[in-house]
C-alpha atoms as a PDB file:
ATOM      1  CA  UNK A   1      64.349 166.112  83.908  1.00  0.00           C
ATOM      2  CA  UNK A   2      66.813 164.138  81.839  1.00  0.00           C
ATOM      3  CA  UNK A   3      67.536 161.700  84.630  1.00  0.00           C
ATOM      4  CA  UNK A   4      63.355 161.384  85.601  1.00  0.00           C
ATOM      5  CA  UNK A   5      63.366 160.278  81.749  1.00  0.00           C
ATOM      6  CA  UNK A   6      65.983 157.736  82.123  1.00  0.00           C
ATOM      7  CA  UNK A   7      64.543 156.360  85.279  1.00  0.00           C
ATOM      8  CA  UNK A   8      60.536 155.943  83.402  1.00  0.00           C
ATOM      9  CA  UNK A   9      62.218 154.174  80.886  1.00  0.00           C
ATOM     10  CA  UNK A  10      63.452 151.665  82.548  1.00  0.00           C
ATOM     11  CA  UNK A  11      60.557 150.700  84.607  1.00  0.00           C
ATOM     12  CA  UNK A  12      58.174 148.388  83.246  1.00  0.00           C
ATOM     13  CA  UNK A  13      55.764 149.756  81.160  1.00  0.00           C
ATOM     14  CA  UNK A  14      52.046 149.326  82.486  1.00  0.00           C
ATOM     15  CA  UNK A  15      50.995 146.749  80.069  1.00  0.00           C
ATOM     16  CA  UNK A  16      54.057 144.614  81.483  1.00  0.00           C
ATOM     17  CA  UNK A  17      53.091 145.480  84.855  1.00  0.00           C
ATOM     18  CA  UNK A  18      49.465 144.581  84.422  1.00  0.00           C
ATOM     19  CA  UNK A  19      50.641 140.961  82.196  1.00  0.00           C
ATOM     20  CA  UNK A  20      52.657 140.700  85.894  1.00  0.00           C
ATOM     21  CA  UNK A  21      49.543 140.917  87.782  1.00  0.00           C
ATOM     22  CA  UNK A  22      47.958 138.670  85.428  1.00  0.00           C
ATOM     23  CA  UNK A  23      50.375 135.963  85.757  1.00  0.00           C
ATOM     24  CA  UNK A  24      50.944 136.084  89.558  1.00  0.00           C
ATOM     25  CA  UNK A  25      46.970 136.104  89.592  1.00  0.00           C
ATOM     26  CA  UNK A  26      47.145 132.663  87.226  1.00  0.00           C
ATOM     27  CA  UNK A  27      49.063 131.188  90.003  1.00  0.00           C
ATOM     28  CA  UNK A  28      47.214 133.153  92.530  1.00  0.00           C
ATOM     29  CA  UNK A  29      49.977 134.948  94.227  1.00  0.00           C
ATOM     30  CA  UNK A  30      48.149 137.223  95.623  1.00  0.00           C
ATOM     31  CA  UNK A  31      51.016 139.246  97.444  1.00  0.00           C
ATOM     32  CA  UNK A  32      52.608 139.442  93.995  1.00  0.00           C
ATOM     33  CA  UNK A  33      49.067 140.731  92.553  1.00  0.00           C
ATOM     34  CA  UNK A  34      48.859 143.165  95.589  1.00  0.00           C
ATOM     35  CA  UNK A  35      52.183 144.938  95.505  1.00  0.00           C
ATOM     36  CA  UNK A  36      51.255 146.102  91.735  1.00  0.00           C
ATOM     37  CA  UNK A  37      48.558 148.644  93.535  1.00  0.00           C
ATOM     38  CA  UNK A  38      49.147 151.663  94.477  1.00  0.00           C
ATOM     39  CA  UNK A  39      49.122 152.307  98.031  1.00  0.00           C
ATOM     40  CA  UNK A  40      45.731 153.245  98.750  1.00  0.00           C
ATOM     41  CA  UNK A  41      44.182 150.747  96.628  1.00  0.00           C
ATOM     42  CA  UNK A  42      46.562 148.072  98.966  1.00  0.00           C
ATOM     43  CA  UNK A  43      45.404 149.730 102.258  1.00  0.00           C
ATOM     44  CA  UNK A  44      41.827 149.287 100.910  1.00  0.00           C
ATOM     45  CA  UNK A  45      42.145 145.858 100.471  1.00  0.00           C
ATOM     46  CA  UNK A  46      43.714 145.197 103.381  1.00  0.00           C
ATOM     47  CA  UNK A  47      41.199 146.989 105.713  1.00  0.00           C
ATOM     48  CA  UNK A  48      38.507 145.423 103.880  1.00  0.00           C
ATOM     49  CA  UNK A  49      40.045 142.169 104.415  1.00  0.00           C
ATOM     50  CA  UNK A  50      40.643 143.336 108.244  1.00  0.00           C
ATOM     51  CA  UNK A  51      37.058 144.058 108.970  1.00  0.00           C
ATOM     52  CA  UNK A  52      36.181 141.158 107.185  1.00  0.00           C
ATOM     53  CA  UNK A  53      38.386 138.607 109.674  1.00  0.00           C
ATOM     54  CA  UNK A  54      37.581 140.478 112.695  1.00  0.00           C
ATOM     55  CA  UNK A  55      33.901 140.488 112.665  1.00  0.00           C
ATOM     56  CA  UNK A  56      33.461 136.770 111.611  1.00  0.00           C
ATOM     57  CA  UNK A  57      32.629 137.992 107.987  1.00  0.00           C
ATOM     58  CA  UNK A  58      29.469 139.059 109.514  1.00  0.00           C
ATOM     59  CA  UNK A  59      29.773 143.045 108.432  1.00  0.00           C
ATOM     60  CA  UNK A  60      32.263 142.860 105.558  1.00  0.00           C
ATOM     61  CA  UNK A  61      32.717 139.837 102.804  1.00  0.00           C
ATOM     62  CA  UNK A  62      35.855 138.332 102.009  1.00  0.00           C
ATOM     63  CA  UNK A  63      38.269 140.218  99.401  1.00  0.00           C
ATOM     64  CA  UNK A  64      39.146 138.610  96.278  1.00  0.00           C
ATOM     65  CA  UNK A  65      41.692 140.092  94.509  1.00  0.00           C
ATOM     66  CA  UNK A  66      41.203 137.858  91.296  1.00  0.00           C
ATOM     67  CA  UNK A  67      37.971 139.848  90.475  1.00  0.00           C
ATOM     68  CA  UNK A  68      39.528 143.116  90.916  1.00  0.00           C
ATOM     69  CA  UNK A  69      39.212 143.716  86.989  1.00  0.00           C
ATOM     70  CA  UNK A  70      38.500 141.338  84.139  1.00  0.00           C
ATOM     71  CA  UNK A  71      42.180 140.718  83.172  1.00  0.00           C
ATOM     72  CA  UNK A  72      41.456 140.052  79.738  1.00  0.00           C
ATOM     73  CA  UNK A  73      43.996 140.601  76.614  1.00  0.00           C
ATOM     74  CA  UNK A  74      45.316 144.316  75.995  1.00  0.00           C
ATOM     75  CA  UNK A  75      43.538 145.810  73.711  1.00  0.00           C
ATOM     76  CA  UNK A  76      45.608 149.316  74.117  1.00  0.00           C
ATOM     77  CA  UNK A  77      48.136 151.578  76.243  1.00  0.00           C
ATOM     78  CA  UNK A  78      48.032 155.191  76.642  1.00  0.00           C
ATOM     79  CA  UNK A  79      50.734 157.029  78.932  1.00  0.00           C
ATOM     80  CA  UNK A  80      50.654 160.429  79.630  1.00  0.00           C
ATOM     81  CA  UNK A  81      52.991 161.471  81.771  1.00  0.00           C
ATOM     82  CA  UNK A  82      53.020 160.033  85.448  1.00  0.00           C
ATOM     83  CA  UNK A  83      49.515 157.962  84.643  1.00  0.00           C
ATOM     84  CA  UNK A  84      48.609 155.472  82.292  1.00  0.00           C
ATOM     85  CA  UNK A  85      45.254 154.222  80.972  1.00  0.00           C
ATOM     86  CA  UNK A  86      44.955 150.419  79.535  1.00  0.00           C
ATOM     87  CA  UNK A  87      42.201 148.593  77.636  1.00  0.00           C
ATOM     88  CA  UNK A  88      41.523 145.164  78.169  1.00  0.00           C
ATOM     89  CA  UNK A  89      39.035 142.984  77.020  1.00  0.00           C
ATOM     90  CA  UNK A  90      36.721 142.874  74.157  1.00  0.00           C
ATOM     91  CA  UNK A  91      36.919 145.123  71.626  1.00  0.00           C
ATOM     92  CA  UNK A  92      33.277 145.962  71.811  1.00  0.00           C
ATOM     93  CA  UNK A  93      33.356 146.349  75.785  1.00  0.00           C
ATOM     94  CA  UNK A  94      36.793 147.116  76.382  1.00  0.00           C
ATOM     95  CA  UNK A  95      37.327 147.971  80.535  1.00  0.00           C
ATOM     96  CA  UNK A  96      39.689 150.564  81.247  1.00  0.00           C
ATOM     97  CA  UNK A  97      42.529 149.766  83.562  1.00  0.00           C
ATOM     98  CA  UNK A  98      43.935 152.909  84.970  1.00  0.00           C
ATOM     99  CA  UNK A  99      47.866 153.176  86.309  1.00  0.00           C
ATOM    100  CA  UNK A 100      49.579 156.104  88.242  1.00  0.00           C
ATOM    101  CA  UNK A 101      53.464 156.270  88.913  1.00  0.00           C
ATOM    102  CA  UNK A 102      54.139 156.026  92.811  1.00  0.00           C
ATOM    103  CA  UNK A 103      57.828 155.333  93.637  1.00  0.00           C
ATOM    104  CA  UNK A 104      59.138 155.554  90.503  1.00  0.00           C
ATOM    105  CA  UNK A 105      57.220 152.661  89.359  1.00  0.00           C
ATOM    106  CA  UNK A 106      53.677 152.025  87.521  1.00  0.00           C
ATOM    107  CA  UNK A 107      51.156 150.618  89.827  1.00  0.00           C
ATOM    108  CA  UNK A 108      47.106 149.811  89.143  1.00  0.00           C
ATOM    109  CA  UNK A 109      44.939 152.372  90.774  1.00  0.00           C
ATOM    110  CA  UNK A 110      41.498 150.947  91.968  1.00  0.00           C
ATOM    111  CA  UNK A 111      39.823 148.439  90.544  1.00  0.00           C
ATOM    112  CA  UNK A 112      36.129 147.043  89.709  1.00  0.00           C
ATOM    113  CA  UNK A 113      34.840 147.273  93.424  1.00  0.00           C
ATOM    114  CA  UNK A 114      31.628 145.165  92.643  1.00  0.00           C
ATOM    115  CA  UNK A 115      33.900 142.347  91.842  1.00  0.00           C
ATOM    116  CA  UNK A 116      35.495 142.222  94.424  1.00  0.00           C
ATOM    117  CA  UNK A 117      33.400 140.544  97.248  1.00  0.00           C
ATOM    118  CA  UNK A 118      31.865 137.492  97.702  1.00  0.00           C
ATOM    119  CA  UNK A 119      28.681 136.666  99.868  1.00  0.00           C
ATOM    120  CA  UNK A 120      29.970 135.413 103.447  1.00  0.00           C
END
């Protein structure tokens, strides 16, 4: 238990994880912004993005990672044990950013699916 402890604490924090994402989305590296999912938001992605290329973009639009959430400022943290909730945003409409812990490490679970399309 001790040793789990040790090993959370030195792992980025999901705020610093999701400032990360942030930057590598600035300079739109997206295979930095994807490793910071968890695995089945990545393998989403990536068979959306699959059935996307394959079919001509006729059954599936392209994936765009940069409108997976609104990657505003961070308005709050909350951990509780192996997941993590962050606000970001306004303070009046503040989007929660959720995180679980997969590999020892914090990753971003899901994201705003509505955003993340755009029309072929």
């Amino acid at each position: 238990m001790i040793i789990a402890l040790f090993i959370l604490a030195c792992e980025p924090a999901p705020v610093e994880v999701y400032e990360e994402m942030r930057a590598a989305r600035d300079s739109k590296d997206w295979e930095t912004v994807l490793v910071h999912f968890d695995e089945n938001s990545r393998e989403l992605f990536q068979g959306l993005e699959s059935i996307s290329e394959k079919t001509s973009r006729k059954y599936a639009h392209h994936v765009r990672l940069e409108k997976a959430c609104s990657w505003g400022d961070v308005l709050s943290e909350k951990i509780e044990g192996t997941r993590a909730v962050i606000e970001v945003g306004k303070e009046r409409n503040p989007e929660s950013i959720y995180f679980v812990m997969e590999d020892g490490s914090w990753k971003m679970r899901g994201c705003l699916l509505s955003g993340l399309w755009t029309m072929p």
